[in-house]
PDB file of N, CA and C in Angstrom:
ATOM      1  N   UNK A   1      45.947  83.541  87.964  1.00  0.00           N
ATOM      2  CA  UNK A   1      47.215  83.730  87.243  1.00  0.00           C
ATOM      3  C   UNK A   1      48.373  83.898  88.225  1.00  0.00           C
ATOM      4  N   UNK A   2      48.616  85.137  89.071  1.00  0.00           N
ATOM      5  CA  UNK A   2      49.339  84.969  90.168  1.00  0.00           C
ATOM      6  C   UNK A   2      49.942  83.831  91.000  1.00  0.00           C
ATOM      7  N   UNK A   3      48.489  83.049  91.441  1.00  0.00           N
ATOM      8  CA  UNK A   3      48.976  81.671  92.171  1.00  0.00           C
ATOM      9  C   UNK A   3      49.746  81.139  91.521  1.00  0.00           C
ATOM     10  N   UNK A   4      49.562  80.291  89.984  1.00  0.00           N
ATOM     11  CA  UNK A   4      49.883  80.142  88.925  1.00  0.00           C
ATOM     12  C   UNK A   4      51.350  80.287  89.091  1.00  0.00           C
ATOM     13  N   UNK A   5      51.624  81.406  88.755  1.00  0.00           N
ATOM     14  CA  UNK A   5      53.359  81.837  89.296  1.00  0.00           C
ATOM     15  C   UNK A   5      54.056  81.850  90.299  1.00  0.00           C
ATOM     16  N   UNK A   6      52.925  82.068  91.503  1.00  0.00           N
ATOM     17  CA  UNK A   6      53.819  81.747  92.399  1.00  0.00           C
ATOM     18  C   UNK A   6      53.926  79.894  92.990  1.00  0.00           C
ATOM     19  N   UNK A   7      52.936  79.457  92.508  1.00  0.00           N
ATOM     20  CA  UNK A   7      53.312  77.570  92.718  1.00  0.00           C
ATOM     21  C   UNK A   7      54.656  77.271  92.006  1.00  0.00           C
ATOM     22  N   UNK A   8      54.733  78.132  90.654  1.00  0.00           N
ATOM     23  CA  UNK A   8      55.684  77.477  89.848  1.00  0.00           C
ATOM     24  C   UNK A   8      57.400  78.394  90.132  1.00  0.00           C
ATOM     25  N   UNK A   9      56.967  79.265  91.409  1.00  0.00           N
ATOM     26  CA  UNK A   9      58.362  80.037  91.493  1.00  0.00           C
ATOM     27  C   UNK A   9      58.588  78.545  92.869  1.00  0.00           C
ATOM     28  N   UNK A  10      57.972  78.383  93.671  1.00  0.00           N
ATOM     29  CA  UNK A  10      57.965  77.130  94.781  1.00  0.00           C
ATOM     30  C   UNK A  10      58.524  76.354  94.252  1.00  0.00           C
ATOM     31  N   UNK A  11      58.075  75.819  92.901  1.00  0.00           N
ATOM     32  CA  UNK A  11      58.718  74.328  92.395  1.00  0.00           C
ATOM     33  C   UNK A  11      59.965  74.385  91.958  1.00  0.00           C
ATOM     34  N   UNK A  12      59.943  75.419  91.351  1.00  0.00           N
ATOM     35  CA  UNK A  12      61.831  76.060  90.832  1.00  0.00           C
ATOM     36  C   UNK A  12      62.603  76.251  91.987  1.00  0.00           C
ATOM     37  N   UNK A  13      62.033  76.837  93.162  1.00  0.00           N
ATOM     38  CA  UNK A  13      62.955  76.699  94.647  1.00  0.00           C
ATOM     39  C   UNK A  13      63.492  75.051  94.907  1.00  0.00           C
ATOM     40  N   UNK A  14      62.455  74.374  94.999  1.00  0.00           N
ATOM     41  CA  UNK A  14      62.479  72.859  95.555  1.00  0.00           C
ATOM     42  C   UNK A  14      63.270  72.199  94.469  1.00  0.00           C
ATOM     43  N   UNK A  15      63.062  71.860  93.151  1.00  0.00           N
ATOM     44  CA  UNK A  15      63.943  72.074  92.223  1.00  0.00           C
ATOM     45  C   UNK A  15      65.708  72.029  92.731  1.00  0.00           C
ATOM     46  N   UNK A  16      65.768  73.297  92.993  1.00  0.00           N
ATOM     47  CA  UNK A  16      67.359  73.738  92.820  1.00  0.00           C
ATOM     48  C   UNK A  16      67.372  73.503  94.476  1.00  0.00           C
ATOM     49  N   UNK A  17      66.641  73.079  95.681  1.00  0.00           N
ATOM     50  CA  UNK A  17      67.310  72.827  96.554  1.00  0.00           C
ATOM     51  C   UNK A  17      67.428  70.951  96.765  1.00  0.00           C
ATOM     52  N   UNK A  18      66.484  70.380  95.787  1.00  0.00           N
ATOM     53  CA  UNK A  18      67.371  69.215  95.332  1.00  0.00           C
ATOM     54  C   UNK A  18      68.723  68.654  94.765  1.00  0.00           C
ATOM     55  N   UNK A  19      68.754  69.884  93.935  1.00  0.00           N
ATOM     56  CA  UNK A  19      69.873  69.916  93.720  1.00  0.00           C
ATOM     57  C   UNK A  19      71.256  70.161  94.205  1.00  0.00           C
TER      58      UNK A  19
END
């Protein structure tokens, strides 16, 4: 579960530094 959240806090970083 943890990992879980933290892969998907990574993708929300990469995300908004595409942006």
């Amino acid at each position: 579960m943890v990992k879980q959240i933290f892969t998907h806090k990574i993708a929300l970083l990469l995300l908004l530094c595409l942006l």
